[in-house]
Protein backbone atom coordinates (compact mmCIF):
# COMPACT_ATOMS: atom_id res chain seq x y z
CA UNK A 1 66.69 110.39 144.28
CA UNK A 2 64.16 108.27 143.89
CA UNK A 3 63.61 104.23 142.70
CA UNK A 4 61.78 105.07 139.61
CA UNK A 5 64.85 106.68 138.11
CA UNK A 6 67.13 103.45 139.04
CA UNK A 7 64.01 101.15 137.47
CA UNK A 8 64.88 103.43 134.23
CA UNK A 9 68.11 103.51 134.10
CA UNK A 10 69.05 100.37 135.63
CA UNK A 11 71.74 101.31 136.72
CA UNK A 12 74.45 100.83 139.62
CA UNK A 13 75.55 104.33 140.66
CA UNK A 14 78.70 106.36 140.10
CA UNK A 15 80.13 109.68 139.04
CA UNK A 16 83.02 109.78 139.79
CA UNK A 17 83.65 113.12 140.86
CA UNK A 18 86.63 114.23 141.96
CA UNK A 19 85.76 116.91 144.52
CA UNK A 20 88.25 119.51 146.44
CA UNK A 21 86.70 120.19 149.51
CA UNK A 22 86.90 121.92 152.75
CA UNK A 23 85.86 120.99 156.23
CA UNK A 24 88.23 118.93 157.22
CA UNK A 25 88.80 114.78 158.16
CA UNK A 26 90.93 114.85 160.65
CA UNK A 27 94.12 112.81 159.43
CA UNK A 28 94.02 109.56 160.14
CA UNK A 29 96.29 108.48 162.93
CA UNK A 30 98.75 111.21 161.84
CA UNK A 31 97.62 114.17 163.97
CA UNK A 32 96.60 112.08 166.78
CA UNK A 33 99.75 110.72 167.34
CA UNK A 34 101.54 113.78 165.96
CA UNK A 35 99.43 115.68 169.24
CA UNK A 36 100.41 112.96 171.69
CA UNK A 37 104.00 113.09 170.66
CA UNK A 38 104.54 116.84 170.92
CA UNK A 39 102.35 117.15 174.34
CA UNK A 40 104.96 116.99 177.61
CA UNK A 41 103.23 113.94 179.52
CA UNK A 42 101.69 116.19 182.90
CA UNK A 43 99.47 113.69 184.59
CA UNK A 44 97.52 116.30 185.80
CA UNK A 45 96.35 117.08 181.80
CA UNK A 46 93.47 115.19 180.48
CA UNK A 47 92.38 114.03 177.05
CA UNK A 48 89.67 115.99 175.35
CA UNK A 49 88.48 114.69 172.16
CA UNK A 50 87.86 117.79 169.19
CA UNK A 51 86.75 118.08 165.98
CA UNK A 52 84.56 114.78 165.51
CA UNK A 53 83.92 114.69 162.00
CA UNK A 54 82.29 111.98 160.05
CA UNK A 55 84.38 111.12 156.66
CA UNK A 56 81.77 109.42 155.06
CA UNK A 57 83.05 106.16 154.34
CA UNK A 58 86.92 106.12 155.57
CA UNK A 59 87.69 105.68 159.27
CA UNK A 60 86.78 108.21 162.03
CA UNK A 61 89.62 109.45 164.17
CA UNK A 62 89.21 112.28 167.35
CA UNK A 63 91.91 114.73 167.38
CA UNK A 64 92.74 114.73 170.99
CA UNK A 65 93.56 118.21 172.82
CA UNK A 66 94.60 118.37 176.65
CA UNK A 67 93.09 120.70 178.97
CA UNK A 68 93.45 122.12 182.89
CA UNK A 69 90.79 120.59 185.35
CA UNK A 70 87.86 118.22 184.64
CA UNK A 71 86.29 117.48 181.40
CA UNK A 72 83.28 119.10 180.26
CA UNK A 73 80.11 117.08 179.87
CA UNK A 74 78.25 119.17 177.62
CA UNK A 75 79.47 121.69 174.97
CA UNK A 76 80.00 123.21 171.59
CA UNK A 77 82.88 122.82 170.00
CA UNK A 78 83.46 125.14 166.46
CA UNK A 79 83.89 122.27 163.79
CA UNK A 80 82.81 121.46 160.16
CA UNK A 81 80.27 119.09 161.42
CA UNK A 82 78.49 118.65 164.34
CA UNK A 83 79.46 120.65 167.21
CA UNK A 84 76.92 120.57 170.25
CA UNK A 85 78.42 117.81 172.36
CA UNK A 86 77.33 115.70 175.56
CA UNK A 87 80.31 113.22 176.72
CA UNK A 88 81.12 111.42 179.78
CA UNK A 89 83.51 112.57 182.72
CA UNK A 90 86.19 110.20 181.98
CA UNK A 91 86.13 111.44 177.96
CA UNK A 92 85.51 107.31 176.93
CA UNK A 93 82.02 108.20 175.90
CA UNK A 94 80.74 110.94 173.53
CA UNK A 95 78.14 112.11 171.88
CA UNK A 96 78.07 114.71 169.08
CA UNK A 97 75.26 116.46 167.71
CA UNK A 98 73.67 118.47 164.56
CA UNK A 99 70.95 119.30 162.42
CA UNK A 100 70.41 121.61 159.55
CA UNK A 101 67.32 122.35 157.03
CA UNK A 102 67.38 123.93 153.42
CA UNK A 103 64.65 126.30 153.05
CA UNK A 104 64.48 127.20 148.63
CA UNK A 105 62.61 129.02 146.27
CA UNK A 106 62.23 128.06 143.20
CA UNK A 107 61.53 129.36 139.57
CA UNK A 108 61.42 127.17 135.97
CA UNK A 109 60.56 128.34 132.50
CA UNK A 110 59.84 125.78 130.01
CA UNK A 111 57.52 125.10 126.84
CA UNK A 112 55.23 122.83 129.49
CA UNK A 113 54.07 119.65 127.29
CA UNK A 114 50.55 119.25 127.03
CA UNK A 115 47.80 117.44 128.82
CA UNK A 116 47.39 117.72 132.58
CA UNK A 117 50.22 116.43 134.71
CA UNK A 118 49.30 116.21 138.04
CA UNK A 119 52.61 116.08 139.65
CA UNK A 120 54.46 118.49 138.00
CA UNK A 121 51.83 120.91 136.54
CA UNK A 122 51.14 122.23 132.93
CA UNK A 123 52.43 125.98 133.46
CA UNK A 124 55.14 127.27 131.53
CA UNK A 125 56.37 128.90 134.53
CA UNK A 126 56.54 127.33 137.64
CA UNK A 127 57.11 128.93 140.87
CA UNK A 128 56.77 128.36 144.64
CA UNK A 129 58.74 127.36 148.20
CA UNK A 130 59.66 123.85 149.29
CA UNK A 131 61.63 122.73 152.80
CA UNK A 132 63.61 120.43 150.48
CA UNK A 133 65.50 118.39 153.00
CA UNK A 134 65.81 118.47 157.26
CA UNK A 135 68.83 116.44 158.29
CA UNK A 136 69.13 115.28 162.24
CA UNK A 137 72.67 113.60 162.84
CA UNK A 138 73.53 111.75 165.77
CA UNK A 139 77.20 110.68 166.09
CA UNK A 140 80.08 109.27 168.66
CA UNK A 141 82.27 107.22 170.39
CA UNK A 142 82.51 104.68 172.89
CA UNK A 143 86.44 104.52 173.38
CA UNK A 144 88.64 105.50 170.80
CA UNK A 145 88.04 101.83 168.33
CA UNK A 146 84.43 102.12 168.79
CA UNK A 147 82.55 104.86 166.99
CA UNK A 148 78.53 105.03 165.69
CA UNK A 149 76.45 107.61 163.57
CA UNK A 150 72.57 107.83 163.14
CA UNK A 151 71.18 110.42 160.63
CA UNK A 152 67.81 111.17 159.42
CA UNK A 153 66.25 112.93 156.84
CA UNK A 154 62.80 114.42 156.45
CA UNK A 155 62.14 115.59 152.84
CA UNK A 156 59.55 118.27 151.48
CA UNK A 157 56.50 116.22 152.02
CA UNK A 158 57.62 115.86 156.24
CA UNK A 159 57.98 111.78 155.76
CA UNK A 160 60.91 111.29 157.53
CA UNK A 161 63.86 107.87 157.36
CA UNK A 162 66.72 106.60 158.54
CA UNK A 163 69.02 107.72 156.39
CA UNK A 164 72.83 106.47 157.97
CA UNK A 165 73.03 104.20 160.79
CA UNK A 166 76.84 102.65 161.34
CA UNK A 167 78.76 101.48 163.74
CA UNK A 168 82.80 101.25 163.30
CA UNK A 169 86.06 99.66 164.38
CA UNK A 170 89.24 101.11 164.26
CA UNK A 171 91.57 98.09 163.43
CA UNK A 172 94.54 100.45 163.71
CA UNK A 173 95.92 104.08 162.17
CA UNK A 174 95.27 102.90 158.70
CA UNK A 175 92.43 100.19 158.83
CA UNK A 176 88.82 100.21 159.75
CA UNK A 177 86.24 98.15 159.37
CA UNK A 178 82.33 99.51 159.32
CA UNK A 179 78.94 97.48 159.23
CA UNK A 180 75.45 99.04 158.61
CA UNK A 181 73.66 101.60 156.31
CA UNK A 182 75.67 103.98 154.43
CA UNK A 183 76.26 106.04 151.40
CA UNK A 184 78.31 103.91 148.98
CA UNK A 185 82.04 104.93 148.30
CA UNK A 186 82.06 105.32 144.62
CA UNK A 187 80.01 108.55 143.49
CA UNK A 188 82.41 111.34 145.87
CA UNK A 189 78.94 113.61 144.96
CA UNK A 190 76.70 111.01 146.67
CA UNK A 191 78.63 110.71 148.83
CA UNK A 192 79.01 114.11 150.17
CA UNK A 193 76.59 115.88 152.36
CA UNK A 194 74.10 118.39 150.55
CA UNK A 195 75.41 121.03 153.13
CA UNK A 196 79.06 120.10 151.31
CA UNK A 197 77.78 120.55 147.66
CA UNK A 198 79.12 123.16 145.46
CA UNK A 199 76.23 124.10 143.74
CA UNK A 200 72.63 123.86 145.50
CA UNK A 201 71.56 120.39 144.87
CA UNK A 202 72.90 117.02 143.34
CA UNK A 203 74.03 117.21 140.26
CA UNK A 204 72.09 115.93 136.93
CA UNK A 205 74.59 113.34 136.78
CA UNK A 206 73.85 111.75 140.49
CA UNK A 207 70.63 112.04 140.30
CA UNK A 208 70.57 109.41 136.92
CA UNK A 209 73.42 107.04 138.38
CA UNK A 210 73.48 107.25 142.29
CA UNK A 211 72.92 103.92 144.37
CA UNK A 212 72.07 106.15 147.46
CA UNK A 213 72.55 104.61 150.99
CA UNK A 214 73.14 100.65 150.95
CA UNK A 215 73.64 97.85 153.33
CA UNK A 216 76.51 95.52 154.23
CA UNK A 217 80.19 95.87 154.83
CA UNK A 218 82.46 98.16 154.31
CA UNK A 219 86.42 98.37 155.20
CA UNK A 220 88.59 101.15 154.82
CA UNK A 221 92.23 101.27 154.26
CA UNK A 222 94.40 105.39 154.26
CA UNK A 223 97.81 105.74 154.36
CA UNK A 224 100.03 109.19 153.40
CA UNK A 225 99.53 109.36 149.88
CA UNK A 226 96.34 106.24 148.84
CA UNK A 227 93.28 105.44 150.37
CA UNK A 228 90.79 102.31 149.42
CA UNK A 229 87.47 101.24 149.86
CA UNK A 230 86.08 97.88 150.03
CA UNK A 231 82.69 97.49 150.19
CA UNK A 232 80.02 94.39 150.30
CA UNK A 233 76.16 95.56 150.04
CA UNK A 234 72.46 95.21 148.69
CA UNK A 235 73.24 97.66 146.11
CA UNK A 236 70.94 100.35 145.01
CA UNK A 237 69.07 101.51 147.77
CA UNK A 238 69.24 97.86 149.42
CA UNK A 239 69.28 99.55 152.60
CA UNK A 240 65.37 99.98 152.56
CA UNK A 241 64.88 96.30 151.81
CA UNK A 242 63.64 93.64 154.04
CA UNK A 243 64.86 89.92 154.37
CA UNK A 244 64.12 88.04 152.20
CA UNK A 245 63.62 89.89 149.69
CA UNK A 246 63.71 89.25 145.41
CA UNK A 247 64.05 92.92 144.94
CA UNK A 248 67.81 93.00 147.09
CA UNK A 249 70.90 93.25 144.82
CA UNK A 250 74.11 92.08 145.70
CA UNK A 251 76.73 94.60 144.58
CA UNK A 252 80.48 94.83 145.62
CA UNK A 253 82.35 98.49 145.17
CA UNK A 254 85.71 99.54 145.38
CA UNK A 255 87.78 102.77 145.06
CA UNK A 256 90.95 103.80 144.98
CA UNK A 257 91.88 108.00 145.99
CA UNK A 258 95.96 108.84 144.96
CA UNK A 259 97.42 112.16 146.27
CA UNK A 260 99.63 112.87 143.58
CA UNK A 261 100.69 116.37 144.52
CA UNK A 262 99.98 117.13 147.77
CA UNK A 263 99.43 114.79 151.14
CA UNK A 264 96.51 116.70 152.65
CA UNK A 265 93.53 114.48 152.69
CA UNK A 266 91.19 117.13 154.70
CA UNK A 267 90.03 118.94 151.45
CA UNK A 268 88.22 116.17 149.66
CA UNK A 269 85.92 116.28 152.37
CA UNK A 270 83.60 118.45 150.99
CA UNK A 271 83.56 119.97 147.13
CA UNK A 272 83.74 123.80 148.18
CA UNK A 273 87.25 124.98 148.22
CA UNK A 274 88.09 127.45 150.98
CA UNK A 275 90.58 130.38 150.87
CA UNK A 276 93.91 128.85 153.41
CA UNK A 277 93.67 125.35 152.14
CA UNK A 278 96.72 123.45 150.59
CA UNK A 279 97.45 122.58 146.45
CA UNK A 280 96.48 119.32 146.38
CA UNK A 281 96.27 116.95 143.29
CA UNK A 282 94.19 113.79 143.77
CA UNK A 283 93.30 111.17 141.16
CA UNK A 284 90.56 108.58 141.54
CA UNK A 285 89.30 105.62 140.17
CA UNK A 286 86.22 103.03 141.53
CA UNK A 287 83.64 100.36 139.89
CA UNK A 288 80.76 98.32 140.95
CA UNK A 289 78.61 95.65 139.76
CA UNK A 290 75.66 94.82 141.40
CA UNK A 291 73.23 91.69 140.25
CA UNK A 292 69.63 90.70 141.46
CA UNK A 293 69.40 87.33 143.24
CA UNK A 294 67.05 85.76 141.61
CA UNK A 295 65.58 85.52 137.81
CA UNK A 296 63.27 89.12 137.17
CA UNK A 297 60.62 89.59 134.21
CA UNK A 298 61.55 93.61 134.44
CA UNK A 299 63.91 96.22 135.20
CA UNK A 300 68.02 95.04 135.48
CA UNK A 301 69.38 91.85 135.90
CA UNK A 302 72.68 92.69 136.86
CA UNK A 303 74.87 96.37 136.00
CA UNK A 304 78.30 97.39 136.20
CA UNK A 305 79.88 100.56 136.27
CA UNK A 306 83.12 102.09 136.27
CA UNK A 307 84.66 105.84 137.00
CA UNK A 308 87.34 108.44 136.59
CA UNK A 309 87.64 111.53 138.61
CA UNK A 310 90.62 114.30 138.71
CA UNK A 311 90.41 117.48 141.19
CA UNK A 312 92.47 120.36 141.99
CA UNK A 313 92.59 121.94 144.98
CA UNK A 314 94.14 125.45 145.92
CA UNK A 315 94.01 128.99 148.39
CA UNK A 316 90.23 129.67 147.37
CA UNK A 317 89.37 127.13 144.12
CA UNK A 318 88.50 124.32 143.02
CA UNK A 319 87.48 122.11 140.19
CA UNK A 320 86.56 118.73 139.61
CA UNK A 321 86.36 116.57 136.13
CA UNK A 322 84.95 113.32 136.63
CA UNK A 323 83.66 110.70 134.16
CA UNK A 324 81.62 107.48 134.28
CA UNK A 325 80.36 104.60 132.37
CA UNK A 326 77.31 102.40 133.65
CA UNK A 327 76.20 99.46 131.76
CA UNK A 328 73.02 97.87 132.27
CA UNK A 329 71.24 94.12 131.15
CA UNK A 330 67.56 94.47 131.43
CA UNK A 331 65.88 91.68 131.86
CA UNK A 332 63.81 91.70 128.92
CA UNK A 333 66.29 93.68 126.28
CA UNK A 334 69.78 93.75 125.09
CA UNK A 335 72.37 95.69 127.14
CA UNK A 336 73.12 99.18 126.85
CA UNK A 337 75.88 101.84 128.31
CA UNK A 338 75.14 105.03 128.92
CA UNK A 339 77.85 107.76 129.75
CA UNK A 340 78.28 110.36 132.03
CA UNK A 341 80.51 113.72 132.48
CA UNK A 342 80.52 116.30 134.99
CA UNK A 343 82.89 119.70 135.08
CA UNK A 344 82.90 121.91 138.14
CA UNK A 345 84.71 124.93 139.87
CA UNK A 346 84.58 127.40 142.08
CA UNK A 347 86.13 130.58 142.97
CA UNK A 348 86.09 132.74 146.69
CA UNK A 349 85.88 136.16 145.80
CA UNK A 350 86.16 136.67 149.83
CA UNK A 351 86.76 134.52 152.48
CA UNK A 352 82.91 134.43 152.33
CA UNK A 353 82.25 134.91 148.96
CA UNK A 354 82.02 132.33 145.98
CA UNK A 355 81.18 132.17 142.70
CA UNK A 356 80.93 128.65 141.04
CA UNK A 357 79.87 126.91 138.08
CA UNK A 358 78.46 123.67 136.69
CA UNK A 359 78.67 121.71 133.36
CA UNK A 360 76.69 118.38 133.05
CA UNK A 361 76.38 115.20 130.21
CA UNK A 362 74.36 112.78 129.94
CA UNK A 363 75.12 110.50 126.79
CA UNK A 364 71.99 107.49 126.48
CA UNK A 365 75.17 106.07 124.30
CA UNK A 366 73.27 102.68 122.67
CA UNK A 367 69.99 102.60 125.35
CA UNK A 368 67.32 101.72 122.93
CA UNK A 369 65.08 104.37 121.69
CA UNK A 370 64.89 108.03 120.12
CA UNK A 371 67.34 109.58 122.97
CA UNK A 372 69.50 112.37 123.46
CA UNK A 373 72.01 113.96 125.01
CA UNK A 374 71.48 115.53 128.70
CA UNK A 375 73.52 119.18 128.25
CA UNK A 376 73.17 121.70 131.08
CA UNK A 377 74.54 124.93 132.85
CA UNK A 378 74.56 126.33 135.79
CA UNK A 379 76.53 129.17 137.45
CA UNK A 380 75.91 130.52 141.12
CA UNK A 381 77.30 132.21 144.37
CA UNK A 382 77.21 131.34 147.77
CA UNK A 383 77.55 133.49 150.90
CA UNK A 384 79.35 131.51 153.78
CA UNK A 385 78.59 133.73 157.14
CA UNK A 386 81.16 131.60 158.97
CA UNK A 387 84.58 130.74 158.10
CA UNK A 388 84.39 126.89 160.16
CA UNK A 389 80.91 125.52 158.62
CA UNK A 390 79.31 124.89 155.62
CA UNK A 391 76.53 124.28 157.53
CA UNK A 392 75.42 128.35 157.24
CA UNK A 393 75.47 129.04 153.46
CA UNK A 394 72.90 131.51 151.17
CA UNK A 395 72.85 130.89 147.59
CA UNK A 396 71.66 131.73 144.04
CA UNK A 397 71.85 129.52 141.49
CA UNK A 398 71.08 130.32 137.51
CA UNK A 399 70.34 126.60 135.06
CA UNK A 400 70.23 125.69 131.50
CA UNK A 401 69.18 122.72 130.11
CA UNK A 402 69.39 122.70 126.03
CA UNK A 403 67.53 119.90 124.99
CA UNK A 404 63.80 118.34 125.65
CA UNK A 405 64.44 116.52 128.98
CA UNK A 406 61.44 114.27 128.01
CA UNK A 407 64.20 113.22 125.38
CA UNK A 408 66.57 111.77 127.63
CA UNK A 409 67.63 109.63 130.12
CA UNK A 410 67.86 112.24 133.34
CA UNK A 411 64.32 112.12 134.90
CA UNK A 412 62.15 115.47 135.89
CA UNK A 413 62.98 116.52 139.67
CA UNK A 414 61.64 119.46 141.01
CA UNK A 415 64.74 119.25 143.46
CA UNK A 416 67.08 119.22 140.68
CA UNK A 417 65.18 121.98 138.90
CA UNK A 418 64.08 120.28 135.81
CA UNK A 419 60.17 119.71 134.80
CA UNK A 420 58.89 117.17 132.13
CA UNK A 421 59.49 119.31 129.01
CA UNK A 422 58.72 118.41 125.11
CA UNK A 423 61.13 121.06 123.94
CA UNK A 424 64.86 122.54 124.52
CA UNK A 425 65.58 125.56 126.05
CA UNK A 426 64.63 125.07 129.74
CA UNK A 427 66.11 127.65 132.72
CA UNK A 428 65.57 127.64 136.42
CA UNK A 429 66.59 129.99 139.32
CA UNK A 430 66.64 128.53 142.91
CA UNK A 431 67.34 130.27 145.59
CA UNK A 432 68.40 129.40 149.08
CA UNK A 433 69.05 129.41 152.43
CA UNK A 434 71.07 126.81 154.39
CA UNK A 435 71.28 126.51 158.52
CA UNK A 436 71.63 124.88 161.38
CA UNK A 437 74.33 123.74 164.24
């Protein structure tokens, strides 16, 4: 996801998408006081906190557990996210830890346009290995209002960022409040972690409209059935800015998550859809607008966006519609709105066994110039070796792309499989293998 694509689009980020997921957030305030309440108070139990898992942009809670004897200071426990653990005696302090890698190979056929292109290449077919993306996640508590989460990534070419770094206060069981750099609560795709994607990579659709990781502020509101988010940042990739700086946008976001059938918030946290998992219904709806500071001679003076998500969640499936509409000012030419639309399912075979598939659009609506449409495919399976992580997954994924991508908005990505191409008719096959603790 890179700047050049946000220079050409101009855009603010957002798919909307919907996603049923699986590894769980732990439910906010419920279960924690839902444990306390059913545990007989023994004085000589202690608190043990389980199951830290980072919900992106809502508020962190610890499921607390009671256990004989003195607390462990160093562990594993068997959760979604990060399970190797150091903590202090007295529980007030922890510590949880993770990393994973994505090791891919990958295949494209295309009618290769000519002259040399030295970052993509002028073969027809295209082949060859890539580390695509290293992720090292740091994440905790101080007491049960303070929490904190560092992650890095370290892409293909081994240069390496600071990707996430937060810290959090729990105003109560329903309100938080969260300051630093994070992924933007709008897009539920860029906003999930790659090890929580359906498919192998970002979508077509993210990688045109996504703001990325942003800084500022960021509250949180989740009760039974609605949650909200309320955020104040630099807007697209701000995070990576400096102060002052005439490149910084200032963007607010907001969106709103319903439960209509269904009160189980756990499986929107990722967009795979395990076998045991409840029916749940959820609607969503978010928009942005971000503007630069100060008057600019090129790229966007100010964008807006706005999106509309459904998912369906069930024992084993899920699928996901979600649509959105970005419109952009350039400095120097009229406005334009471009259009986006993503479909998306999957099926487990097994408890370890999925199939899934993948329809993208991406409408240039009025952009100025001789543009098409973005249409694409892809279908896949995945092969989960343990029924608690995504973190362990091998896949195969299978793309089309109909028209000339050089014809349209989405920009060549040898991540998302797509190479600079003159005419329809493009395919790729990636395959890989996800892992880590």
């Amino acid at each position: 996801m890179g700047m050049a694509r946000l220079v050409r689009s101009g855009s603010l980020l957002l798919i909307v998408g919907l996603a049923p997921a699986d590894a769980g957030t732990l439910t906010h305030g419920q279960q924690e006081s839902a444990a306390q309440d059913d545990t007989p108070q023994q004085p000589e139990k202690v608190q043990i906190p389980e199951g830290f898992v980072d919900v992106r942009a809502g508020s962190l809670d610890i499921e607390p557990i009671t256990s004989e004897g003195p607390l462990p200071t160093a562990g594993y426990d068997q959760s979604p996210g990060n399970g190797a653990f150091l903590q202090s005696a007295d529980g007030e302090f922890r510590l949880q830890l993770g990393i994973y890698t994505q090791i891919r190979y990958n295949a494209n056929w295309r009618d290769a346009p000519l002259g040399n292109d030295p970052g993509f290449g002028n073969d027809d077919v295209t082949r060859g290995w890539s580390l695509n993306r290293t992720r090292l996640f740091f994440e905790g508590k101080y007491t049960d209002r303070y929490a904190y989460h560092f992650r890095t990534n370290t892409n293909d070419s081994f240069d390496t960022e600071l990707l996430v770094a937060w810290g959090q206060l729990k105003i109560s069981d329903q309100w938080s409040l969260r300051f630093g750099k994070q992924f933007i609560p709008l897009s539920r795709e860029d906003w999930m972690f790659p090890q929580d994607l359906l498919t192998i990579e970002f979508s077509p659709n993210n990688s045109t409209f996504a703001i990325g990781s942003s800084l500022g502020a960021f509250a949180n509101y989740h009760g039974r059935r609605h949650r909200v988010w309320l955020s104040f940042h630099n807007g697209a990739f701000g995070g990576r800015d400096v102060f002052p700086s005439p490149e910084t946008d200032t963007a607010g976001t907001v969106r709103w998550e319903w439960n209509f059938v269904g009160d189980d918030w756990d499986v929107w946290d990722d967009q795979v859809g395990r076998r045991g998992r409840s029916r749940v219904m959820m609607l969503g709806l978010s928009g942005g607008y971000q503007g630069k500071r100060v008057e600019v001679t090129e790229g966007a003076k100010q964008a807006g966006q706005v999106n509309l998500d459904l998912s369906f969640n069930g024992d084993g499936y899920q699928i996901v519609l979600a649509g959105s509409a970005t419109w952009v000012e350039p400095a120097a030419l009229d406005s334009f709105t471009n259009y986006g639309f993503l479909v998306q399912g999957g099926y487990f075979l097994t408890p370890m066994s999925q199939l899934y598939a993948q329809y993208n659009l991406v409408d240039p609506g009025d952009q100025p110039g001789e543009l098409v449409a973005f249409n694409s495919l892809a279908f896949g399976y995945s092969y989960f070796p343990f029924a608690w992580t995504n973190r362990w997954k091998f896949s195969a994924e299978l793309g089309h792309l109909f028209e000339a991508l050089n014809d349209t908005v989405v920009a060549p990505s040898g991540a998302l499989g797509w190479l600079p191409a003159d005419e329809g008719g493009q395919m790729y096959l990636k395959l890989q293998a996800q892992f880590g603790f």
